[in-house]
PDB file of N, CA and C in Angstrom:
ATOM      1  N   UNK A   1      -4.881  19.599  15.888  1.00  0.00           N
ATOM      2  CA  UNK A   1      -3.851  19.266  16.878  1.00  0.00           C
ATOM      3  C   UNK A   1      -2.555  18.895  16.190  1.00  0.00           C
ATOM      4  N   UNK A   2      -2.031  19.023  14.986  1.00  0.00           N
ATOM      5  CA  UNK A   2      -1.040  19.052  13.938  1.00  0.00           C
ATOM      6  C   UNK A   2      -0.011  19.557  14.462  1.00  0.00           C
ATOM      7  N   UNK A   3      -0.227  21.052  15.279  1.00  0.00           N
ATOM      8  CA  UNK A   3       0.871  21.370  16.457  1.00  0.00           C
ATOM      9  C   UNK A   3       1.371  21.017  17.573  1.00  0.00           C
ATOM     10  N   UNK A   4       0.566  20.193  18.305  1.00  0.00           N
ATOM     11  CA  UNK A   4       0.759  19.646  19.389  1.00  0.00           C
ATOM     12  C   UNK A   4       1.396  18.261  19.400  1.00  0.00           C
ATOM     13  N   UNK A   5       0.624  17.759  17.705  1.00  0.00           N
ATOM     14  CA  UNK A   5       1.692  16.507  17.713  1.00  0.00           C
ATOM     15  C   UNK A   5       3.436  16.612  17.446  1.00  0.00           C
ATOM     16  N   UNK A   6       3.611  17.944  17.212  1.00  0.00           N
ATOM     17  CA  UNK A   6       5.103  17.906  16.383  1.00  0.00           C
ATOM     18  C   UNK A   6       5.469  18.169  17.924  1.00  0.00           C
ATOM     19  N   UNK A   7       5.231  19.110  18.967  1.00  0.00           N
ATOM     20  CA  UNK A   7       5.791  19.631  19.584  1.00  0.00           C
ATOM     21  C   UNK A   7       5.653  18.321  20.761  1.00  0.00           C
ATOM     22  N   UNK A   8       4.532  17.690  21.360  1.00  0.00           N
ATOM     23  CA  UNK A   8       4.132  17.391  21.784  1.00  0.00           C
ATOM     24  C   UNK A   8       3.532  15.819  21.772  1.00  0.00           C
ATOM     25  N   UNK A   9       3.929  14.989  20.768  1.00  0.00           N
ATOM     26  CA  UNK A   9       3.213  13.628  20.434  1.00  0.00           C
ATOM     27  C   UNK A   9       2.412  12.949  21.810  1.00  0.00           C
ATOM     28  N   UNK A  10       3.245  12.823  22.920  1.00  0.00           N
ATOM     29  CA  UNK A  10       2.927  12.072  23.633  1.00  0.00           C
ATOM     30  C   UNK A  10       1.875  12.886  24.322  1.00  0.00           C
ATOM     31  N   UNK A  11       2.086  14.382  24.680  1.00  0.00           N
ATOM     32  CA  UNK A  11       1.192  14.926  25.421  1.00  0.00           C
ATOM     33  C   UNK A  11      -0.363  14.953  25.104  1.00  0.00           C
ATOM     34  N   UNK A  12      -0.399  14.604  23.806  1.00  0.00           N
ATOM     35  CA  UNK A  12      -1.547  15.276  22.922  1.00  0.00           C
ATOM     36  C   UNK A  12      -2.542  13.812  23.636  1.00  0.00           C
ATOM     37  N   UNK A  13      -2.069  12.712  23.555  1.00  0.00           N
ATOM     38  CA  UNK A  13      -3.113  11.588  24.241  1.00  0.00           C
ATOM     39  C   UNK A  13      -3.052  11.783  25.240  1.00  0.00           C
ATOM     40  N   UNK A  14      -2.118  12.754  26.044  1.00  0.00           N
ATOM     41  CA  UNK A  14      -2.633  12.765  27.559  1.00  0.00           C
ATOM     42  C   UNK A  14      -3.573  13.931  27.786  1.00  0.00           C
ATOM     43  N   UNK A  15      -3.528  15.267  26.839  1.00  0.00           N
ATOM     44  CA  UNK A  15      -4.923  15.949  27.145  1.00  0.00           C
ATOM     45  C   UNK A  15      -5.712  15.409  26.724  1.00  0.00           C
ATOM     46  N   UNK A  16      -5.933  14.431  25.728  1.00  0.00           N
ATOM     47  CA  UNK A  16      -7.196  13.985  25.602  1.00  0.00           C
ATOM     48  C   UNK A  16      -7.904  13.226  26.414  1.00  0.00           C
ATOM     49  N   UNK A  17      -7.520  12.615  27.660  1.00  0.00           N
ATOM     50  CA  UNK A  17      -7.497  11.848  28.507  1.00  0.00           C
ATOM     51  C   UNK A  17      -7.959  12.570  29.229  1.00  0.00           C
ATOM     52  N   UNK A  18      -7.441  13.956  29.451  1.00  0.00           N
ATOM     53  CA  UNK A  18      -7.536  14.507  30.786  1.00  0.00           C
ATOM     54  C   UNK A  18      -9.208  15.562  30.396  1.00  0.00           C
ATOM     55  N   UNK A  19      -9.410  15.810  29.237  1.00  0.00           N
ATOM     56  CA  UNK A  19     -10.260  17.160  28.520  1.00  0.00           C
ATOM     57  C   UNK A  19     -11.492  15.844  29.062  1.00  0.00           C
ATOM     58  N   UNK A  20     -11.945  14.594  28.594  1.00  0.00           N
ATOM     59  CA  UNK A  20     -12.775  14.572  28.578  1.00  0.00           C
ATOM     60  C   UNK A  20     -13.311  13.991  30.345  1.00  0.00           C
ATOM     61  N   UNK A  21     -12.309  13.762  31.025  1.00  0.00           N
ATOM     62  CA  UNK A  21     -12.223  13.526  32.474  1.00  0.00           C
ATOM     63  C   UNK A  21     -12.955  14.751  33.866  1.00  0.00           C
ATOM     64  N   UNK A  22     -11.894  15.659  33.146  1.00  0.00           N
ATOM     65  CA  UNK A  22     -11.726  16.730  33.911  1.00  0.00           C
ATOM     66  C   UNK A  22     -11.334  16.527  35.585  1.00  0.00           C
ATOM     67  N   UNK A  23     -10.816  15.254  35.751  1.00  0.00           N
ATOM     68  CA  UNK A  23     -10.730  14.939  37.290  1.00  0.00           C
ATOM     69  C   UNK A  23      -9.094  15.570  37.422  1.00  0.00           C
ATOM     70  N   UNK A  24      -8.012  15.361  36.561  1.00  0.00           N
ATOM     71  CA  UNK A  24      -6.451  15.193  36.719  1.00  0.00           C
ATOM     72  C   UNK A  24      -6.166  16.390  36.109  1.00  0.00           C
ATOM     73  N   UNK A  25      -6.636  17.817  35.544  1.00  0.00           N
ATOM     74  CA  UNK A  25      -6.513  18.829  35.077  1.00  0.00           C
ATOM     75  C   UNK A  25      -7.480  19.739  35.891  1.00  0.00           C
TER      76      UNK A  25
END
């Protein structure tokens, strides 16, 4: 996830949030 943090920092804890949920995605 090396890409997602440059592009993305903040998003990257919110898919992780959401991947292991699956309720908000």
């Amino acid at each position: 996830m090396q890409t997602s943090s440059t592009l993305f920092p903040d998003m990257e804890i919110y898919i992780v949030i959401i991947q292991p949920s699956g309720q908000f995605g």
